[in-house]
N, C-alpha and C. Protein backbone atom coordinates (compact mmCIF):
# COMPACT_ATOMS: atom_id res chain seq x y z
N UNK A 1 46.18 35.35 78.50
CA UNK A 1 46.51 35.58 77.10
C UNK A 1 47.94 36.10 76.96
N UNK A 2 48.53 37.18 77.84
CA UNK A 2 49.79 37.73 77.80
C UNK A 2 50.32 37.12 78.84
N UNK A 3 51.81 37.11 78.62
CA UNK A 3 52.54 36.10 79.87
C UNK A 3 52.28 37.58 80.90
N UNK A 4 52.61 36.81 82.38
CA UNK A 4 53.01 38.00 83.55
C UNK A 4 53.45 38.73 83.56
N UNK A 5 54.86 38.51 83.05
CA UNK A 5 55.80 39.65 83.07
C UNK A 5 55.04 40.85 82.36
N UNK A 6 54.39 40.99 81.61
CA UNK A 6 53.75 41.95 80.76
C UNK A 6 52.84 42.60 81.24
N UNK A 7 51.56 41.38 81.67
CA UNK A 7 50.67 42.21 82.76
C UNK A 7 50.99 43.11 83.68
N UNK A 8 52.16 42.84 84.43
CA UNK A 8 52.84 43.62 85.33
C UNK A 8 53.26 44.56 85.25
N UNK A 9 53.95 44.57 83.55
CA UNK A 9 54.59 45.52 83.19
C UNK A 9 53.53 47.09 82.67
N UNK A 10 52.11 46.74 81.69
CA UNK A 10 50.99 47.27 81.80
C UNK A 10 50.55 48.13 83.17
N UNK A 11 50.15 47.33 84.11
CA UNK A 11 50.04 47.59 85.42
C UNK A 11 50.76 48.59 85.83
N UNK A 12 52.32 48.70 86.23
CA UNK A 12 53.05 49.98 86.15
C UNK A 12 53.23 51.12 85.31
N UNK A 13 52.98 50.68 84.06
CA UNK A 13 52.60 52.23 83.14
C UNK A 13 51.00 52.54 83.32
N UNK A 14 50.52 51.82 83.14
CA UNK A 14 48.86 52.67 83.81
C UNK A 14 49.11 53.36 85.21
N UNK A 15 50.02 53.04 86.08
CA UNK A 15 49.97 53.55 87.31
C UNK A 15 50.85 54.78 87.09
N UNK A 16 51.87 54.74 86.66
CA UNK A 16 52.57 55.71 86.64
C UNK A 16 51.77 57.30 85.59
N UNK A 17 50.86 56.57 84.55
CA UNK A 17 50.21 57.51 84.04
C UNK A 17 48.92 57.93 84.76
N UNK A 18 48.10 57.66 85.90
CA UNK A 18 47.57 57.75 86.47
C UNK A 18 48.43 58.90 87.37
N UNK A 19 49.36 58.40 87.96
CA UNK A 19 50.22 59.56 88.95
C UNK A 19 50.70 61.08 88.39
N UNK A 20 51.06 60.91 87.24
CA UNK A 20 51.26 62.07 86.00
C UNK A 20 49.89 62.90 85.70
N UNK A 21 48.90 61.95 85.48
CA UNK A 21 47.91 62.74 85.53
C UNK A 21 47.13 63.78 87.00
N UNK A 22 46.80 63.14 87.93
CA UNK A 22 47.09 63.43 89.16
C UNK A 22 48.11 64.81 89.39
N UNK A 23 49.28 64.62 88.65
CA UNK A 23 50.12 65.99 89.20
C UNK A 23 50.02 67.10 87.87
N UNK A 24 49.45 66.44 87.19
CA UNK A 24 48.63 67.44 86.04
C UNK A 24 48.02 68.23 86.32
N UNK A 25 46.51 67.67 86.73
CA UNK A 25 45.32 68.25 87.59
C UNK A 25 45.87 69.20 88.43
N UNK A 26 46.76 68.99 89.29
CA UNK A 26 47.08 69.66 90.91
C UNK A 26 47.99 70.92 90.34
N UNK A 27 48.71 70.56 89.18
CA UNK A 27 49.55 71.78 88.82
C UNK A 27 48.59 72.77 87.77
N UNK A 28 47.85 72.40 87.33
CA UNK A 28 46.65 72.95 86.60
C UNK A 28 45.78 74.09 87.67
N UNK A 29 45.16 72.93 88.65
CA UNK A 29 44.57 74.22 89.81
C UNK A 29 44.96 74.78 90.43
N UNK A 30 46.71 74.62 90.29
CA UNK A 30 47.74 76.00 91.51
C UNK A 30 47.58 76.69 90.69
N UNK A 31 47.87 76.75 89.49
CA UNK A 31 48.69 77.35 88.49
C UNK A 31 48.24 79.14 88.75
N UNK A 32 46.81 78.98 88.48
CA UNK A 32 46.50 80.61 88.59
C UNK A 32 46.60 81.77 90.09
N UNK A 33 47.32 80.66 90.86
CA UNK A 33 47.31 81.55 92.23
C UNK A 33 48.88 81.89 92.14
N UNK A 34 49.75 80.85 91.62
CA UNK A 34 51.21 81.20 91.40
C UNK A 34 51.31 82.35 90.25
N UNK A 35 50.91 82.15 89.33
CA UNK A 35 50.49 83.32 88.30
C UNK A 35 50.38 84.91 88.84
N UNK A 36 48.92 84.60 89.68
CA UNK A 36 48.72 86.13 90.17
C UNK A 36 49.45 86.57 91.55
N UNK A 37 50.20 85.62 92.41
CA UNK A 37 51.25 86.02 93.02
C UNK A 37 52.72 86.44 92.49
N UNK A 38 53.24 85.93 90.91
CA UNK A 38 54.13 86.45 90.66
C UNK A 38 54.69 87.27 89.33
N UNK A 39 53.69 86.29 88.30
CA UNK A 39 53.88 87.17 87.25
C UNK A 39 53.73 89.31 87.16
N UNK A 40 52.47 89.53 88.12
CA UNK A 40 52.53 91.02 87.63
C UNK A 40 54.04 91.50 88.34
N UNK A 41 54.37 91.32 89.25
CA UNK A 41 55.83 91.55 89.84
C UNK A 41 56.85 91.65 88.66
N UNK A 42 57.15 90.33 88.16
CA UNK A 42 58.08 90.10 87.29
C UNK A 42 57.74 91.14 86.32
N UNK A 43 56.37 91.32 85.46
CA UNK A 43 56.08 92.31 84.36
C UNK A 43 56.02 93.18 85.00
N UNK A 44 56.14 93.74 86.15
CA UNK A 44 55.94 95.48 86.75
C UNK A 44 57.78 95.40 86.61
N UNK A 45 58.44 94.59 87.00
CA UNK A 45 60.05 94.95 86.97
C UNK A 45 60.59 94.85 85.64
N UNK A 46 59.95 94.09 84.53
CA UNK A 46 60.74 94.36 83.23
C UNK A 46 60.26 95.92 82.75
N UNK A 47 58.52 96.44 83.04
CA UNK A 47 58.74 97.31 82.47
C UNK A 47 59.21 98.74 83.29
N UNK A 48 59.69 98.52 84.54
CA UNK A 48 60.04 99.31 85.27
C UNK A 48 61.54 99.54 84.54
N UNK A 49 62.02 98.68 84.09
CA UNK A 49 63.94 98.54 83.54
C UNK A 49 63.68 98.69 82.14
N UNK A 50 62.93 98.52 81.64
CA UNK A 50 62.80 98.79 80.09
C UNK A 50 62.42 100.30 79.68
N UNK A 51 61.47 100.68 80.49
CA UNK A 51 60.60 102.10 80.49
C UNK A 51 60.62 103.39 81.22
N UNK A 52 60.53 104.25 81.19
CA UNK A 52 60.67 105.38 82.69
C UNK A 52 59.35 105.40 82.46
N UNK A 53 58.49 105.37 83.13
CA UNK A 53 57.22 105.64 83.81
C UNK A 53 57.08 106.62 84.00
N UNK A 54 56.21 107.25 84.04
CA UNK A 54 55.43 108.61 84.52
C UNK A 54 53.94 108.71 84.96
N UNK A 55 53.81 108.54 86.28
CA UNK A 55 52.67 108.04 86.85
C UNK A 55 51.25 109.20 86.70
N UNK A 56 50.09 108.53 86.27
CA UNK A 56 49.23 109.99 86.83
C UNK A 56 47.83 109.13 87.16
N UNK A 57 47.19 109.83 87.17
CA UNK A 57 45.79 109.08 88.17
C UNK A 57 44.59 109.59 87.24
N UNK A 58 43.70 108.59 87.52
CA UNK A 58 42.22 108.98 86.20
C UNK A 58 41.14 109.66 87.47
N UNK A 59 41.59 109.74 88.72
CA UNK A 59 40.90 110.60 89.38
C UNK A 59 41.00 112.04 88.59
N UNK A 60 42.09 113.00 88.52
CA UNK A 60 42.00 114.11 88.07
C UNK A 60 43.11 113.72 86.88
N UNK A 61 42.03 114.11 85.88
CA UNK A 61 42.67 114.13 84.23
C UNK A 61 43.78 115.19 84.23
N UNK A 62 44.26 115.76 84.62
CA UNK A 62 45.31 117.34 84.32
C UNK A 62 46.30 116.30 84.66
N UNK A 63 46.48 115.69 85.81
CA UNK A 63 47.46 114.77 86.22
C UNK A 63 48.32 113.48 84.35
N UNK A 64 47.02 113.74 83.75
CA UNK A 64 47.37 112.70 82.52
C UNK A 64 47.88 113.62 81.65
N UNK A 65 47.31 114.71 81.34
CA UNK A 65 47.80 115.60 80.51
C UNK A 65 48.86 116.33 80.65
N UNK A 66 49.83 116.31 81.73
CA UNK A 66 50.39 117.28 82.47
C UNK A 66 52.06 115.67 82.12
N UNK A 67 51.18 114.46 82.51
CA UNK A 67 52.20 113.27 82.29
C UNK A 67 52.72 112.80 80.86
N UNK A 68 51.30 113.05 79.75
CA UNK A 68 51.29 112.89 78.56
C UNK A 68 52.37 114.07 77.94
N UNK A 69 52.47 115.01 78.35
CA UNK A 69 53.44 116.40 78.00
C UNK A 69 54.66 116.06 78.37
N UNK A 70 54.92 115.76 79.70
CA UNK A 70 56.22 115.11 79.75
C UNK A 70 56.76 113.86 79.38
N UNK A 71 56.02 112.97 78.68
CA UNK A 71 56.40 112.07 78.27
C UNK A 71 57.22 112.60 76.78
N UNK A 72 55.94 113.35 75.87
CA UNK A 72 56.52 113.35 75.01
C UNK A 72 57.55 114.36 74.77
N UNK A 73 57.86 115.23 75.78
CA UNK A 73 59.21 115.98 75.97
C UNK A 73 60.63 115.05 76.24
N UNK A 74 60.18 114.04 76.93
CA UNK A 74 61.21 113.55 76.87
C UNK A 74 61.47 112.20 76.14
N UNK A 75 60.57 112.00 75.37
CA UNK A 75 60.71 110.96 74.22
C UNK A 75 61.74 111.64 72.98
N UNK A 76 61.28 112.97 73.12
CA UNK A 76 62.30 113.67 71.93
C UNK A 76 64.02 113.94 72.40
N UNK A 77 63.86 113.84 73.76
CA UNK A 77 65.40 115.18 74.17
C UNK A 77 65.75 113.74 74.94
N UNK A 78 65.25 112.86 75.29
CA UNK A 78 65.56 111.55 76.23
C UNK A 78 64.64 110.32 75.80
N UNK A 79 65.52 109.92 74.36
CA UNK A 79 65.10 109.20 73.70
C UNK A 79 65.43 107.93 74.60
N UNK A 80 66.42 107.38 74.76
CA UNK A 80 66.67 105.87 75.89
C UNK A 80 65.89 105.71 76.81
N UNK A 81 65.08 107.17 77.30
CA UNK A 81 64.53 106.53 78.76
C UNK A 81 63.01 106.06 78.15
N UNK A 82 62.65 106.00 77.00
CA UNK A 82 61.67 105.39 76.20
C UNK A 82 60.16 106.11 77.32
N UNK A 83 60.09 106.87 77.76
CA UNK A 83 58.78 107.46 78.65
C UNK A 83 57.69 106.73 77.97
N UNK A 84 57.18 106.89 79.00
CA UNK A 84 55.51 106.14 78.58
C UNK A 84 54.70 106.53 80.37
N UNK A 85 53.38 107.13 79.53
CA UNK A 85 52.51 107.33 81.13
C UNK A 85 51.81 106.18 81.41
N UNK A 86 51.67 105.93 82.97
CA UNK A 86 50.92 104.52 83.13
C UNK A 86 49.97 105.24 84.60
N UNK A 87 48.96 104.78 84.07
CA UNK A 87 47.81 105.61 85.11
C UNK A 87 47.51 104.63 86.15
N UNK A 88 46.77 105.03 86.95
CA UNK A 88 47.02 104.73 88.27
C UNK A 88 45.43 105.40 88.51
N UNK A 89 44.85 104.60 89.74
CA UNK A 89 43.16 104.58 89.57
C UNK A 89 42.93 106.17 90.71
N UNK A 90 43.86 106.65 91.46
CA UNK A 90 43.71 107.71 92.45
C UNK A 90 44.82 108.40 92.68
N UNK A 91 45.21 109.10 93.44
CA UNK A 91 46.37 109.63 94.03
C UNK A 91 46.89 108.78 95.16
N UNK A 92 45.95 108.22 95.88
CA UNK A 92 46.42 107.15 97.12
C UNK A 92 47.78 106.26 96.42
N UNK A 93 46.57 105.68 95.16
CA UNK A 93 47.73 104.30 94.70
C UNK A 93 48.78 104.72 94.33
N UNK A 94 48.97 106.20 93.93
CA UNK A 94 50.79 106.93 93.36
C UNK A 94 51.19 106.93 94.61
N UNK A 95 50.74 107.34 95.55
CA UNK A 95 51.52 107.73 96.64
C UNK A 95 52.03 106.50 97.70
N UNK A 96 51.01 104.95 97.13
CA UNK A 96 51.41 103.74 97.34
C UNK A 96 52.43 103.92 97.09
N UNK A 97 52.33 103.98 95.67
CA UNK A 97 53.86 103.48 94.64
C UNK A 97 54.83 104.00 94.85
N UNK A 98 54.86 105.18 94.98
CA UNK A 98 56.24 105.97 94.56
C UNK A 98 57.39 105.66 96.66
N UNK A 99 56.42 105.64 97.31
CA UNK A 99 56.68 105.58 98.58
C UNK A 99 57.15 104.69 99.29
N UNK A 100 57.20 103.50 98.23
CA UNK A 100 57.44 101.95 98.60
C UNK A 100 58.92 101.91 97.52
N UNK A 101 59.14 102.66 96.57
CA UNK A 101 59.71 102.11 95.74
C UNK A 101 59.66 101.94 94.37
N UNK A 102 58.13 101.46 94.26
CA UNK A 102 57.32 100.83 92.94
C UNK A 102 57.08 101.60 91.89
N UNK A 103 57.24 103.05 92.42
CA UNK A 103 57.05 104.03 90.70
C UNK A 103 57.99 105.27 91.04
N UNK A 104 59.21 105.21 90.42
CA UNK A 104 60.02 106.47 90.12
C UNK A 104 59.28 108.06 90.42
N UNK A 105 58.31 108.00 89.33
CA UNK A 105 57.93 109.69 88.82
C UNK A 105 56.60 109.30 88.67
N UNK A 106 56.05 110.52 89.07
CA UNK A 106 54.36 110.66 89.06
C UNK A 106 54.05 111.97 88.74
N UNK A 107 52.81 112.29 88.35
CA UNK A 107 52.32 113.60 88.24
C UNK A 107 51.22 114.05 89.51
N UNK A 108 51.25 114.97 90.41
CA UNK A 108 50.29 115.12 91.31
C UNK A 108 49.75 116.88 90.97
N UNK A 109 48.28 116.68 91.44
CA UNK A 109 48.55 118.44 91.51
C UNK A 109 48.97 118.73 92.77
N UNK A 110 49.73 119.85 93.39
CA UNK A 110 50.19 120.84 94.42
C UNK A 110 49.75 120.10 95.04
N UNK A 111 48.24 120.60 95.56
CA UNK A 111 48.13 120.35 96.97
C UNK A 111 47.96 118.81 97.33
N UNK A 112 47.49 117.42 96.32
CA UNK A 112 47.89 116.17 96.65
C UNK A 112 49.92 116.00 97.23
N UNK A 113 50.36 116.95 96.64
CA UNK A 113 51.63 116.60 97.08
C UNK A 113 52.34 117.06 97.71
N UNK A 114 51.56 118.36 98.85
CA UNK A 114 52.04 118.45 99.81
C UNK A 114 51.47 117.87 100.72
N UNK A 115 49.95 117.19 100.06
CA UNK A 115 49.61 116.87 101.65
C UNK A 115 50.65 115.30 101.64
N UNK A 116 50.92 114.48 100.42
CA UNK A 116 51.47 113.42 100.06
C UNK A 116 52.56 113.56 101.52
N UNK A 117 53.89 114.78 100.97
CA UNK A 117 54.75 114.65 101.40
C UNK A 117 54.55 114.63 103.41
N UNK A 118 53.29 115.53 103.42
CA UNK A 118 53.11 116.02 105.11
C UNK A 118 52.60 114.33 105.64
N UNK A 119 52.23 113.72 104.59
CA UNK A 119 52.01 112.54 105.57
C UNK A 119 50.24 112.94 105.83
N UNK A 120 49.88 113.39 105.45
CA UNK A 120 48.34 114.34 106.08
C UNK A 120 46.94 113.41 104.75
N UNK A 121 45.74 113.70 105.40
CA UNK A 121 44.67 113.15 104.59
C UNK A 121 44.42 111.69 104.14
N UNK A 122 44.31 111.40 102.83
CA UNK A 122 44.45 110.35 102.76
C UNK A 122 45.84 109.86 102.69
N UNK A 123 47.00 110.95 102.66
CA UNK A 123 48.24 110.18 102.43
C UNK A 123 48.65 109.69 104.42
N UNK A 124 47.49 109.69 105.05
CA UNK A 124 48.32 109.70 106.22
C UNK A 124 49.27 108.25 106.80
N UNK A 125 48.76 107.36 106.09
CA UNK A 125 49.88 106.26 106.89
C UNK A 125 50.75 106.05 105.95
N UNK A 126 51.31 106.82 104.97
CA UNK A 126 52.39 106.49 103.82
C UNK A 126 53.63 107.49 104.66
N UNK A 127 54.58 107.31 104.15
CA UNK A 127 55.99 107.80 104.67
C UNK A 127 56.66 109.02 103.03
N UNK A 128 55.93 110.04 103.38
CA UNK A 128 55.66 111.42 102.52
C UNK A 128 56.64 111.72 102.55
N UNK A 129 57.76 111.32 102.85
CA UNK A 129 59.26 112.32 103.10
C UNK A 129 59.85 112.12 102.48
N UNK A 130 59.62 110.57 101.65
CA UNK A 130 60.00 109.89 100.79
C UNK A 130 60.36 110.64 99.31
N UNK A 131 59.50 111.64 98.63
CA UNK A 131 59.12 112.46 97.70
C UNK A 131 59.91 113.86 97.56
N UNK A 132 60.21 113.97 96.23
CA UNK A 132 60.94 114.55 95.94
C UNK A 132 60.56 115.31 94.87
N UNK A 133 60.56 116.69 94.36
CA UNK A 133 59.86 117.95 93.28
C UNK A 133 61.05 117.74 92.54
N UNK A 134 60.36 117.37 91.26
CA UNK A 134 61.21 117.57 90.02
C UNK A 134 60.90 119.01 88.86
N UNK A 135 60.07 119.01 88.43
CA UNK A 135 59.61 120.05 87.91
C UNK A 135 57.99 120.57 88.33
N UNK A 136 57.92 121.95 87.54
CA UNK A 136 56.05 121.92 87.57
C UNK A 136 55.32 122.72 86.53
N UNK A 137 54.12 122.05 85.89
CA UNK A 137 53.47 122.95 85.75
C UNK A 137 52.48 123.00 85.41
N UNK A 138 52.19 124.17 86.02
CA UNK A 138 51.09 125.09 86.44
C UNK A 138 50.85 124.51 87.77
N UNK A 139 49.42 124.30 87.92
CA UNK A 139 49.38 123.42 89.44
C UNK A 139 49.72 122.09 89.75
N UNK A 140 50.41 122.11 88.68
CA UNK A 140 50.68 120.13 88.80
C UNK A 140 52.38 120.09 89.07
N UNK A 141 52.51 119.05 89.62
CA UNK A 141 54.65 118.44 89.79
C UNK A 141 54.40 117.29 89.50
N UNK A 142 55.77 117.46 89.21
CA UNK A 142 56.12 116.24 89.20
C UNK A 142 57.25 116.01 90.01
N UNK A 143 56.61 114.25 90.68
CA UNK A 143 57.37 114.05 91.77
C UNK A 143 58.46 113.01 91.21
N UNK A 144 59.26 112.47 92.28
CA UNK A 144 59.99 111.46 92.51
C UNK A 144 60.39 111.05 93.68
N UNK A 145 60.52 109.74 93.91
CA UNK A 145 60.94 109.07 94.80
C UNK A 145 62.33 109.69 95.08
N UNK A 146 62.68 109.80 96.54
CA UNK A 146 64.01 110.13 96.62
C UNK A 146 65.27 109.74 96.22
N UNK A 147 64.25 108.18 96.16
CA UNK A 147 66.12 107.30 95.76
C UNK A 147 66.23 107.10 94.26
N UNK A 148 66.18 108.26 93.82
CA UNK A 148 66.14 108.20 92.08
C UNK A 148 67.36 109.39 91.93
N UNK A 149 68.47 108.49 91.45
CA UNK A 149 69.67 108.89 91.11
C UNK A 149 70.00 110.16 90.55
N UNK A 150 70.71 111.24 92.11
CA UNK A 150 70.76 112.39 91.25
C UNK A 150 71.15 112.95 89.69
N UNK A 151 71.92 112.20 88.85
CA UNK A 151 72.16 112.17 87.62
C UNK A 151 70.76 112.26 87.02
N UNK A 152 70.16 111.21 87.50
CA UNK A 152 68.85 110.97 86.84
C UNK A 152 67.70 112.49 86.75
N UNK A 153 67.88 112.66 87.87
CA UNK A 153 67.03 114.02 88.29
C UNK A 153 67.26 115.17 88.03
N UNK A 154 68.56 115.48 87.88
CA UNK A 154 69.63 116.51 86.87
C UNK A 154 68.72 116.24 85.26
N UNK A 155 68.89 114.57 84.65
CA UNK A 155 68.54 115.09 82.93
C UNK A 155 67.04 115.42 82.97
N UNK A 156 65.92 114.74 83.89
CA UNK A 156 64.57 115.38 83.95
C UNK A 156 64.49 116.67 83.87
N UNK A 157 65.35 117.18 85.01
CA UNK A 157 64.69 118.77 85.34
C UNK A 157 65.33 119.61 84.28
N UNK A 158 67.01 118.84 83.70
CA UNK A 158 67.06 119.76 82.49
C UNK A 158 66.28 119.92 81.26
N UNK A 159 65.76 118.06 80.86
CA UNK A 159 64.95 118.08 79.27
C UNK A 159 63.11 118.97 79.10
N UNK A 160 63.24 118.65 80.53
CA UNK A 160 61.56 119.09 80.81
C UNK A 160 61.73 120.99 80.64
N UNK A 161 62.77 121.54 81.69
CA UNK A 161 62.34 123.28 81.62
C UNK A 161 63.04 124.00 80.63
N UNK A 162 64.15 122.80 79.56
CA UNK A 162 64.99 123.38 78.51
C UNK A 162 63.82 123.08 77.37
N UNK A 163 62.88 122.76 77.19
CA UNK A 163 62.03 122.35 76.67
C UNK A 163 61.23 123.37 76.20
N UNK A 164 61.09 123.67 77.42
CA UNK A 164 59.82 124.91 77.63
C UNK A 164 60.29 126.39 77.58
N UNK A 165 61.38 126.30 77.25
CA UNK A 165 62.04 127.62 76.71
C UNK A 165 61.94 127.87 75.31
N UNK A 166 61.71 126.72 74.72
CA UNK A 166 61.18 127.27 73.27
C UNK A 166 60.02 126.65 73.16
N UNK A 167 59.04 126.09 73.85
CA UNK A 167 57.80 125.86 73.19
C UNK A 167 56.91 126.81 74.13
N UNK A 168 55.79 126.11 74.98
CA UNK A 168 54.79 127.08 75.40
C UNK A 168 54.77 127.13 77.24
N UNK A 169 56.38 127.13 77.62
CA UNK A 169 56.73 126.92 79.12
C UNK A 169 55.90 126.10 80.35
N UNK A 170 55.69 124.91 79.02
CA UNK A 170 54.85 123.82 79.81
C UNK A 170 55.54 123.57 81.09
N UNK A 171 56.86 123.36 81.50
CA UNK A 171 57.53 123.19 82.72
C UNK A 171 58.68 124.28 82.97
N UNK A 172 58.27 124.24 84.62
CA UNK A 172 59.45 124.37 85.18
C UNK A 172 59.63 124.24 86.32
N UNK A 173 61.30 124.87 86.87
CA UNK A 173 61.05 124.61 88.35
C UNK A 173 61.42 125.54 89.61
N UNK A 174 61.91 126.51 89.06
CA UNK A 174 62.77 127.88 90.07
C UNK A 174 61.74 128.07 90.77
N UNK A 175 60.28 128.03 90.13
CA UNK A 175 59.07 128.28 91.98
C UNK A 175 59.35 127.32 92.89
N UNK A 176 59.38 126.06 92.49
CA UNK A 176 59.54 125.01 94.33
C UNK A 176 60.97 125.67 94.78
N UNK A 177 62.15 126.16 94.40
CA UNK A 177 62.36 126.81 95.81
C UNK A 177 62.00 127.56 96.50
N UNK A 178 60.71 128.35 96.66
CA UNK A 178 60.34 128.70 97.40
C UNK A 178 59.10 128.02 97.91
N UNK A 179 58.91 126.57 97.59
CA UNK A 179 57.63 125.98 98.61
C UNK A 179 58.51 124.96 99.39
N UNK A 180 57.49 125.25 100.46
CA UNK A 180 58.13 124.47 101.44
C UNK A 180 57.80 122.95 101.77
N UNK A 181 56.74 122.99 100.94
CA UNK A 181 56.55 121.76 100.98
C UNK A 181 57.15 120.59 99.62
N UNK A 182 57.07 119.26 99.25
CA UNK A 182 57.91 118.68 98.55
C UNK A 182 59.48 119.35 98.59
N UNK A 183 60.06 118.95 98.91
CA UNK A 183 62.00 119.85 98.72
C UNK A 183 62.59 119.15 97.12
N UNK A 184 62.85 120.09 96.17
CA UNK A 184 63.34 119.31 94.95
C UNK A 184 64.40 118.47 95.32
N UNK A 185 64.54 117.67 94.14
CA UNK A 185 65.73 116.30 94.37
C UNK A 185 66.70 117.59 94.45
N UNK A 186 67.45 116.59 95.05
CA UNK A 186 69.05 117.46 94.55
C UNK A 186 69.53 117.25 93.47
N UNK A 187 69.67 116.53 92.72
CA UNK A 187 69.63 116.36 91.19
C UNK A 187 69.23 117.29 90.51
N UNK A 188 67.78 117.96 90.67
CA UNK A 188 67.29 118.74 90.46
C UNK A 188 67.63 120.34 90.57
N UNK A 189 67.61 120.53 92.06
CA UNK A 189 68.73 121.86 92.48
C UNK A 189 69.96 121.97 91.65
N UNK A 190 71.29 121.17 91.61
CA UNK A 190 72.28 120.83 91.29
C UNK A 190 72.19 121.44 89.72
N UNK A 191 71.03 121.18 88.66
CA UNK A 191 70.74 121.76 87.34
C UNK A 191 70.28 123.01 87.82
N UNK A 192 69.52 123.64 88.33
CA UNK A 192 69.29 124.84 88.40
C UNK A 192 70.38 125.77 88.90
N UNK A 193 71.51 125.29 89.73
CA UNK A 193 72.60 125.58 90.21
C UNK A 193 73.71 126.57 89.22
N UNK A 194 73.39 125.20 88.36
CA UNK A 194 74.53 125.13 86.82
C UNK A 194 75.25 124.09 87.39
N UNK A 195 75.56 123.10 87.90
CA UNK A 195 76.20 122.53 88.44
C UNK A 195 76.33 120.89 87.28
N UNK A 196 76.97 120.54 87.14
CA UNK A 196 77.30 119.07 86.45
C UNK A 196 77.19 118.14 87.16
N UNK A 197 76.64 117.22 87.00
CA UNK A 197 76.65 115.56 87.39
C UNK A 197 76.81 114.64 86.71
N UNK A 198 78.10 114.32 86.62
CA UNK A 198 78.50 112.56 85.91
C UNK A 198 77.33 111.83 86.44
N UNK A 199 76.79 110.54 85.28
CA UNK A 199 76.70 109.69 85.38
C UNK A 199 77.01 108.46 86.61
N UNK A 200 76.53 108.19 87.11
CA UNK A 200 76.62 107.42 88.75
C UNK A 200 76.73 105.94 88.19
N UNK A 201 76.02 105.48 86.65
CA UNK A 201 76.48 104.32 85.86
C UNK A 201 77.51 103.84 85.55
């Protein structure tokens, strides 16, 4: 009924839509393993650069309340660093995070964060040395990763214990120099000092 040339020509678009479909299917059933290998990465790094984090754990609630306080201390006095707490299912998984890299600032009580830093308990195969005392209070700190820019650790330890000089001395930090365990950032020291730090930006 149709000359050749046509049949032929039929013939190659059915085939070629056959092959399209084929890489449809195949990109359809990767799709969710490429997904959960890369998307949470990508969304853990926008909101890592968008947000300061403040880690705490739904094992012990004081850890949330203690994060929820410093958030909103420094939502008022450190409006850019936009704080927001993001919980975390134990103390193990902060001490994942903060130890690798993956979370700036956390809330621990005391003794999770000396045993954190000793390397001891459940923190024992993490690299505890890593950790750094920013402020505290009561039995809770707050930590940080070491490689968090002394500038950075200077405006924490100032907005958090200048804070608490006029409200109800939710933080501070002149006790960790005398524990020996966690050593404050130097950032940290450096404000208690009186000491100034430019911007490293």
């Amino acid at each position: 009924m149709f000359p050749p040339f046509f049949n032929g020509l039929v013939g190659r678009v059915l085939d070629m839509n056959r092959r399209y479909f084929l890489l449809g299917v195949c990109s359809w059933l990767m799709a969710p393993s490429v997904l959960r290998a890369h998307t949470p990465y990508r969304q853990w790094k926008v909101m890592r650069e968008r947000f300061l984090l403040i880690h705490s754990h739904r094992a012990d609630l004081g850890t949330d309340q203690v994060a929820e306080q410093a958030a909103e201390i420094l939502k008022n006095l450190l409006p850019k660093a936009q704080a927001r707490v993001a919980r975390a299912r134990d103390p193990l998984r902060i001490g994942s995070l903060i130890t690798t890299g993956q979370a700036m600032i956390a809330v621990l009580h005391l003794d999770e964060a000396e045993r954190l830093y000793k390397a001891e308990g459940e923190f024992s195969e993490l690299q505890g040395s890593a950790i750094r005392a920013i402020a505290r209070s009561g039995d809770y700190v707050v930590i940080s990763a070491d490689e968090l820019p002394s500038h950075h650790a200077w405006l924490l330890t100032s907005a958090l214990t200048a804070a608490s000089d006029e409200d109800l001395k939710l933080f501070e930090a002149a006790s960790l120099f005398d524990r020996e365990a966690v050593p404050l950032h130097p950032g940290s020291i450096a404000y208690l000092k009186g000491e100034e730090l430019e911007s490293q930006q």
